[in-house]
C-alpha atoms as a PDB file:
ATOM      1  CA  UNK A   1      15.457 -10.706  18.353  1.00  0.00           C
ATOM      2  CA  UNK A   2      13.302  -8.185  16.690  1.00  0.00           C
ATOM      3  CA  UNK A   3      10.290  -8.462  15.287  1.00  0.00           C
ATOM      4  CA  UNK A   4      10.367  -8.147  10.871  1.00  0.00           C
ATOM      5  CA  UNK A   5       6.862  -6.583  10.083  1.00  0.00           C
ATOM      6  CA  UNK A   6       6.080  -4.738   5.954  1.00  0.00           C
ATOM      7  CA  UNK A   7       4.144  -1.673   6.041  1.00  0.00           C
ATOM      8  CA  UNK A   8       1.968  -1.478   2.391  1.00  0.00           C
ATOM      9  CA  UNK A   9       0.832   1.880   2.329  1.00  0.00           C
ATOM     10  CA  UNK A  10      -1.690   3.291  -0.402  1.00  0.00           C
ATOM     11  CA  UNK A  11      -4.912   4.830  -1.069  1.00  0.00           C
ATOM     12  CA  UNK A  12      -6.100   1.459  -2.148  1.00  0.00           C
ATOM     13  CA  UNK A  13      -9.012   2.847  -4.110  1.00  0.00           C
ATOM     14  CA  UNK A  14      -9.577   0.135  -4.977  1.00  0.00           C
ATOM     15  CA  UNK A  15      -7.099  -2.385  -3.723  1.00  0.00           C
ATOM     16  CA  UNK A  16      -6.061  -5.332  -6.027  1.00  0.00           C
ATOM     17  CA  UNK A  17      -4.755  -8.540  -7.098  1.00  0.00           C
ATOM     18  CA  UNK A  18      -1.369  -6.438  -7.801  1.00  0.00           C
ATOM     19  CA  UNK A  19      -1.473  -5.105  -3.996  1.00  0.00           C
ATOM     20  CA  UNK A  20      -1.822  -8.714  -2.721  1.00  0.00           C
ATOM     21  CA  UNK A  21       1.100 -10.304  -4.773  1.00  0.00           C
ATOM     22  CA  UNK A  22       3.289  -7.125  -3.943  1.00  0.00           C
ATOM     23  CA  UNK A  23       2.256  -8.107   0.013  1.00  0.00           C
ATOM     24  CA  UNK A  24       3.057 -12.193  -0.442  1.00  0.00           C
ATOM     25  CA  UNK A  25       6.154 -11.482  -2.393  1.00  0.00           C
ATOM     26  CA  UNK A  26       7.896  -9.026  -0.252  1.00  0.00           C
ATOM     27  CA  UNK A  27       6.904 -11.508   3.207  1.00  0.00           C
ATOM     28  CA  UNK A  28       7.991 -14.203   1.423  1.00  0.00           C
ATOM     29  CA  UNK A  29      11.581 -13.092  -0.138  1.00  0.00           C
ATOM     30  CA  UNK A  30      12.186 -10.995   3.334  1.00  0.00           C
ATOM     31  CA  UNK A  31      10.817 -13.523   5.625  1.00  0.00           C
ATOM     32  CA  UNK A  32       8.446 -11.023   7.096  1.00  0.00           C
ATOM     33  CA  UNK A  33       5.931 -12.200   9.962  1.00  0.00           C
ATOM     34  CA  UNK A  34       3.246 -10.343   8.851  1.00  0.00           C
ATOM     35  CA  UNK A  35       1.942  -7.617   6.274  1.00  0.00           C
ATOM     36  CA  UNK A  36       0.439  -4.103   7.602  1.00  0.00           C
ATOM     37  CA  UNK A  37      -1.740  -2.496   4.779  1.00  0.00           C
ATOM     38  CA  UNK A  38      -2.200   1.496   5.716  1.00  0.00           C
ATOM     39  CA  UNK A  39      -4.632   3.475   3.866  1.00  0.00           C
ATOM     40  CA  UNK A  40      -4.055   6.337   3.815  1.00  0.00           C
ATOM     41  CA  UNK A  41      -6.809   9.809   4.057  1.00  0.00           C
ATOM     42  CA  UNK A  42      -4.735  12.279   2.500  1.00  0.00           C
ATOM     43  CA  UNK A  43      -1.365  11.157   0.018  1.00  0.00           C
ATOM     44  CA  UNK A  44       0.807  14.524  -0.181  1.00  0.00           C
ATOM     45  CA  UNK A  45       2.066  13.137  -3.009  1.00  0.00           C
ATOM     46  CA  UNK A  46      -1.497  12.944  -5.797  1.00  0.00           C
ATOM     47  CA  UNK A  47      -4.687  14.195  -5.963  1.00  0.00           C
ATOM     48  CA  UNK A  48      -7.767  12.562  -3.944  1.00  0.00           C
ATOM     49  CA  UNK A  49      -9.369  10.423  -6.286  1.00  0.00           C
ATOM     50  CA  UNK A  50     -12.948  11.308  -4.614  1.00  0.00           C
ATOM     51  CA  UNK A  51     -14.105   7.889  -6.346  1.00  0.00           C
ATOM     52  CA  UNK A  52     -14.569   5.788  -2.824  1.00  0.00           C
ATOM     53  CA  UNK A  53     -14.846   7.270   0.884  1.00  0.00           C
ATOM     54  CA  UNK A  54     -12.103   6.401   3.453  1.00  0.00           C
ATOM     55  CA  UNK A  55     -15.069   4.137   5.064  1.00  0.00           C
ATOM     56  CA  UNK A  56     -15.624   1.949   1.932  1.00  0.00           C
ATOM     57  CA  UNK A  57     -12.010   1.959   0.946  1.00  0.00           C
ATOM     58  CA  UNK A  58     -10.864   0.490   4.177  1.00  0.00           C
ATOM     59  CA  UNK A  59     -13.818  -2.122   4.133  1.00  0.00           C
ATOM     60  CA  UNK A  60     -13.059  -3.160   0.885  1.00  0.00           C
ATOM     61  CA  UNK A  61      -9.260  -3.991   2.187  1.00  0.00           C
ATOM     62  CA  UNK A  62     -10.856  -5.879   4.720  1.00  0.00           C
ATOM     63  CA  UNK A  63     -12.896  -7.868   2.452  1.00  0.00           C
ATOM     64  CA  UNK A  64      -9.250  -8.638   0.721  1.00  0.00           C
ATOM     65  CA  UNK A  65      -7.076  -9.615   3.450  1.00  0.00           C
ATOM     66  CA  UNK A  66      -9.786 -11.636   4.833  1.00  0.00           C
ATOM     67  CA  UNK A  67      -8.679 -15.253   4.477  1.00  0.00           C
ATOM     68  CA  UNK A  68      -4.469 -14.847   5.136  1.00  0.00           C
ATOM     69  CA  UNK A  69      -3.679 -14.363   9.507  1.00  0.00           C
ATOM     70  CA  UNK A  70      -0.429 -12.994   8.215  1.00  0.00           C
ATOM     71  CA  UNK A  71      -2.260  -9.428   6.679  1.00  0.00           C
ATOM     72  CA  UNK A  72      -3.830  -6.963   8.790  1.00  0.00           C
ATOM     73  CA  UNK A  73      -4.961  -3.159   8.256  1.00  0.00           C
ATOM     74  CA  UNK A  74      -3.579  -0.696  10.547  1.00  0.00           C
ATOM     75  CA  UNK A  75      -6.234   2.353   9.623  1.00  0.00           C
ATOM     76  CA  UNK A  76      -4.404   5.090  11.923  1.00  0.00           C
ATOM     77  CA  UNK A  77      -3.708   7.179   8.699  1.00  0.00           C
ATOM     78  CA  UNK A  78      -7.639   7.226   7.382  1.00  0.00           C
ATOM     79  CA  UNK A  79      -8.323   8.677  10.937  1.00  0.00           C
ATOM     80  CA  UNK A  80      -5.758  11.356  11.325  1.00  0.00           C
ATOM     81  CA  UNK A  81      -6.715  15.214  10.133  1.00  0.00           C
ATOM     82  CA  UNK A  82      -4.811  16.491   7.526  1.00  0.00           C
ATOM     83  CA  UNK A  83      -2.330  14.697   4.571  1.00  0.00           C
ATOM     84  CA  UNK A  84      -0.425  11.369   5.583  1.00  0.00           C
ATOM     85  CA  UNK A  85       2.745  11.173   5.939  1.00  0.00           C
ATOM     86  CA  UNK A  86       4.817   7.912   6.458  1.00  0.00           C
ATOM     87  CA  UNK A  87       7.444   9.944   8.387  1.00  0.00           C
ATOM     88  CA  UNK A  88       4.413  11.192  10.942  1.00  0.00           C
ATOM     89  CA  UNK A  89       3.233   7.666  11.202  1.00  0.00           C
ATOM     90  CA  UNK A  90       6.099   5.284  11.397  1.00  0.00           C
ATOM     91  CA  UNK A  91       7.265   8.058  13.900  1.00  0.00           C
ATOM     92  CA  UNK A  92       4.170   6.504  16.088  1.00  0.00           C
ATOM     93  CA  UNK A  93       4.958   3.292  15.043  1.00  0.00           C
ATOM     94  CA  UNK A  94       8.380   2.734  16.292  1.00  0.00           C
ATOM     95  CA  UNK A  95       7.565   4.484  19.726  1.00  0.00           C
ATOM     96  CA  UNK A  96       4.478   1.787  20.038  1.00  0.00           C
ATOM     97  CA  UNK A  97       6.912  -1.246  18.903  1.00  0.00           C
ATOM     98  CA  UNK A  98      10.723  -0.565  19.674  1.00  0.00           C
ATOM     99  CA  UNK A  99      10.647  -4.595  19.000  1.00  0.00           C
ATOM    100  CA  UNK A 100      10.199  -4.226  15.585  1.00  0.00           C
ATOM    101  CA  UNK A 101      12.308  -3.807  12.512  1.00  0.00           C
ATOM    102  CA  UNK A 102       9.645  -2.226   9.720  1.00  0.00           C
ATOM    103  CA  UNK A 103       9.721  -2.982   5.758  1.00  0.00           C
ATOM    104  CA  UNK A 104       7.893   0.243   3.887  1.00  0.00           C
ATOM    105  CA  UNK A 105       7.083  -1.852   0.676  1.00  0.00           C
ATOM    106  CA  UNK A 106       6.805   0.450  -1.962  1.00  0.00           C
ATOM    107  CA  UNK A 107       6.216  -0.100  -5.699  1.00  0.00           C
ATOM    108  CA  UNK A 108       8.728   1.080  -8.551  1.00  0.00           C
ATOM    109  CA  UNK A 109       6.424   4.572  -9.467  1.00  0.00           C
ATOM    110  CA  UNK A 110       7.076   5.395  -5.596  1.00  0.00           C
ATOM    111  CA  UNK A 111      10.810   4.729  -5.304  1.00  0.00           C
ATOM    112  CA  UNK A 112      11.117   6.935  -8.047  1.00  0.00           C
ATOM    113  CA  UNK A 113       9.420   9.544  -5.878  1.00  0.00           C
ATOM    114  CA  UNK A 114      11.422   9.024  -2.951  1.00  0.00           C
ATOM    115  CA  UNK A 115      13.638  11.976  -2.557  1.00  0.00           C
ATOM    116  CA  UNK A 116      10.913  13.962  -2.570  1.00  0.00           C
ATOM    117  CA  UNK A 117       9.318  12.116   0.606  1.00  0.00           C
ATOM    118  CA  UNK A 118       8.386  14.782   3.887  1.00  0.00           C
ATOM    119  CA  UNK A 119      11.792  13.955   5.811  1.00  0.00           C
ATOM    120  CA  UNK A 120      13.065  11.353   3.866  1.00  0.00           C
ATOM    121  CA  UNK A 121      16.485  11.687   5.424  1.00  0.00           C
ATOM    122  CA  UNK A 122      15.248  10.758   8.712  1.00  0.00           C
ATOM    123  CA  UNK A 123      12.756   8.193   7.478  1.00  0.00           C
ATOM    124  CA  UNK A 124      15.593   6.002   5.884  1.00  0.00           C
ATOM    125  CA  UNK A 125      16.811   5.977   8.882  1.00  0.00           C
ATOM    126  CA  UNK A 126      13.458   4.466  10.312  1.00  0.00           C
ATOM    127  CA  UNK A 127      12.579   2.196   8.464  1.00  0.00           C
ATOM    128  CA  UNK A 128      13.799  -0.145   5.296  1.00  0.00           C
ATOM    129  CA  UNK A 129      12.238   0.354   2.091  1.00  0.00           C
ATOM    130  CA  UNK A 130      11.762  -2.485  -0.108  1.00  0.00           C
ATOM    131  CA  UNK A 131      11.010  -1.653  -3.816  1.00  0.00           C
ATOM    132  CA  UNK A 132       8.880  -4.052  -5.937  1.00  0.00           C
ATOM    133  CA  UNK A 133       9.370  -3.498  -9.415  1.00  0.00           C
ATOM    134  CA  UNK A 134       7.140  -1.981 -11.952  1.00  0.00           C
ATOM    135  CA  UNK A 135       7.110  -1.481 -15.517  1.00  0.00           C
ATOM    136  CA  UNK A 136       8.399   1.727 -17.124  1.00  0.00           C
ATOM    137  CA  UNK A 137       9.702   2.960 -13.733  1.00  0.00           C
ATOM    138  CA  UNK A 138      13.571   3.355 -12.691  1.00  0.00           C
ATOM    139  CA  UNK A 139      14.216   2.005  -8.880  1.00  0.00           C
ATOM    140  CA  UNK A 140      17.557   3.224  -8.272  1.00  0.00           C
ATOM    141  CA  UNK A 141      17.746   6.187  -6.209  1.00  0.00           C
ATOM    142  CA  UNK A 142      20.452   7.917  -3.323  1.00  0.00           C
ATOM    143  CA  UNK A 143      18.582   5.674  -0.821  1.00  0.00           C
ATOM    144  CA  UNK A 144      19.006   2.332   0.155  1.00  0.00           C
ATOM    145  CA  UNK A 145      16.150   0.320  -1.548  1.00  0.00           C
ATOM    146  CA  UNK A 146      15.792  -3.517  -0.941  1.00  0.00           C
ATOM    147  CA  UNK A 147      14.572  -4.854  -4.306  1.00  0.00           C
ATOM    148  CA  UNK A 148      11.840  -7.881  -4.639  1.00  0.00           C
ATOM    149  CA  UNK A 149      11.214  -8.934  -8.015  1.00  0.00           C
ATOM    150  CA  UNK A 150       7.947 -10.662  -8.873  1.00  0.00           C
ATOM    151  CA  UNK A 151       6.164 -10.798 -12.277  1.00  0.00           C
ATOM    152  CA  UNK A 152       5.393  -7.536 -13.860  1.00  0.00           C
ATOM    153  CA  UNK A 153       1.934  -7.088 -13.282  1.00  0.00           C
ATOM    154  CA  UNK A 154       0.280  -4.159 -15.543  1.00  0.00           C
ATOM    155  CA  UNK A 155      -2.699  -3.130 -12.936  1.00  0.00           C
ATOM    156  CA  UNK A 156      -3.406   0.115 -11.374  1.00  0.00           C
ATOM    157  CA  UNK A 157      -6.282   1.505  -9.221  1.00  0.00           C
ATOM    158  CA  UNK A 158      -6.347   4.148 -11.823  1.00  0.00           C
ATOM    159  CA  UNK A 159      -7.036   2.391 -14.633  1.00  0.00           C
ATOM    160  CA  UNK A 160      -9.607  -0.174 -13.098  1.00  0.00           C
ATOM    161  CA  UNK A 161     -11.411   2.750 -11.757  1.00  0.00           C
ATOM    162  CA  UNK A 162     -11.363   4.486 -15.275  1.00  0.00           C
ATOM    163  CA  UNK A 163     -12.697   0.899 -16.751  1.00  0.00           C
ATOM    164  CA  UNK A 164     -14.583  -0.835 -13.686  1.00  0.00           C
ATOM    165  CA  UNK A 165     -16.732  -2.882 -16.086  1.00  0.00           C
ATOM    166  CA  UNK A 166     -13.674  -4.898 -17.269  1.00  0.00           C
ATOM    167  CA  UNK A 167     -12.089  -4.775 -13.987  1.00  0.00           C
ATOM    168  CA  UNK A 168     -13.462  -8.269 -12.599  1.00  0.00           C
ATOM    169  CA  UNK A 169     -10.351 -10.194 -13.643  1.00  0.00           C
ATOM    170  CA  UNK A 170      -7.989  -8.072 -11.659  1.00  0.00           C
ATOM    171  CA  UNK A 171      -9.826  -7.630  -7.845  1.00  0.00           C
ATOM    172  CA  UNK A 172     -10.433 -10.326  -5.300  1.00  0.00           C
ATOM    173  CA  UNK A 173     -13.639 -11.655  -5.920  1.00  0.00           C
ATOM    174  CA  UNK A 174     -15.404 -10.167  -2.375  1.00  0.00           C
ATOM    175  CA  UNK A 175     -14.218  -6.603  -3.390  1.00  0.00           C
ATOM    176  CA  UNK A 176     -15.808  -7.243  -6.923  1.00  0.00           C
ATOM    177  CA  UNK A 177     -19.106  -7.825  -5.054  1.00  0.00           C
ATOM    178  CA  UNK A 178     -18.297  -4.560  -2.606  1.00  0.00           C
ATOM    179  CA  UNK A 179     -17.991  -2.528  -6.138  1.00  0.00           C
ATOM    180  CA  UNK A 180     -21.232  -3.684  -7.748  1.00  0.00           C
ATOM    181  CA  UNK A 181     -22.830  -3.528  -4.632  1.00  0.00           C
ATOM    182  CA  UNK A 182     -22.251  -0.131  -3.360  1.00  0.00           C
ATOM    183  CA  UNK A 183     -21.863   0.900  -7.396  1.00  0.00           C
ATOM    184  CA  UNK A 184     -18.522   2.721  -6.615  1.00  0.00           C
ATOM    185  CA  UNK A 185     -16.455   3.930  -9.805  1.00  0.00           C
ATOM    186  CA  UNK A 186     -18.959   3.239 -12.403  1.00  0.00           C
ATOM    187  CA  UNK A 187     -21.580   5.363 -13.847  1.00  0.00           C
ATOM    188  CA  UNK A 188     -24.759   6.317 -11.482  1.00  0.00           C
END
């Protein structure tokens, strides 16, 4: 029997409450062993933010996942040259773990971008998505899309990072601290 593993993929800059419950839904309604977050360096698909360094966003991931066995960060894409994409990487994947059945969780603003993915014809074929919805954003596409439903929560790195001194009541208390502490985002 093969192994069920989700793949989270983002910038995470910075990661969330929203990027957690999108993680414990998608295990939970798939019965997934275990949760891979993947920063990534370089999306193809948006500009770099150039708010927090590939070092301090993958730290501050670390500080989330912390207390749950069944979340780990795979960091492969922060250390490749060049932009990230999940076609290049779950190419690697698959040839490391031929045991293992891979879940690409992706929120409702990305399924809505998935026929423009690099390769997307051969990455269906890789791996299943699973789309969690989102507010304002269609999830039905040419492309087989598992759908997990959990409650619409209105948070985005964007707009935390555009208003980091309200942002306490949406991040995981450690990566609060990491923010004030290494004064990412806010005015210096």
């Amino acid at each position: 029997m093969k192994h069920k593993v989700g793949i989270l993929g983002g910038t995470f800059d910075p990661p969330h409450l929203a990027h957690l419950r999108m993680a414990e839904e998608a295990k939970k309604q798939l019965g997934l062993e275990k949760i891979l977050f993947l920063p990534n360096k370089i999306p193809p698909h948006k500009h770099i933010s150039g708010m927090a360094s590939p070092k301090e966003r993958l730290e501050m991931l670390q500080l989330m996942i912390a207390n749950n066995d069944c979340f780990e960060v795979d960091a492969r894409e922060l250390e490749r040259s060049g932009k990230s994409y999940t076609y290049d990487t779950m190419r690697d994947m698959i040839s490391e773990q031929p045991d293992t059945d891979f879940y690409f969780i992706i929120g409702g603003d990305m399924v809505e971008y998935l026929p423009k993915w690099y390769h997307i014809d051969d990455l269906v074929n890789m791996v299943t998505f699973v789309g969690i919805n989102r507010p304002q954003y269609q999830t039905e596409v040419p492309y087989q899309v598992i759908k997990v439903t959990m409650p619409e929560l209105t948070i985005s790195s964007t707009e935390i990072r555009n208003d980091i001194e309200n942002a306490q009541l949406f991040l995981p208390e450690k990566v609060w601290s990491y923010i004030k502490e290494h004064q990412l985002y806010g005015k210096k």
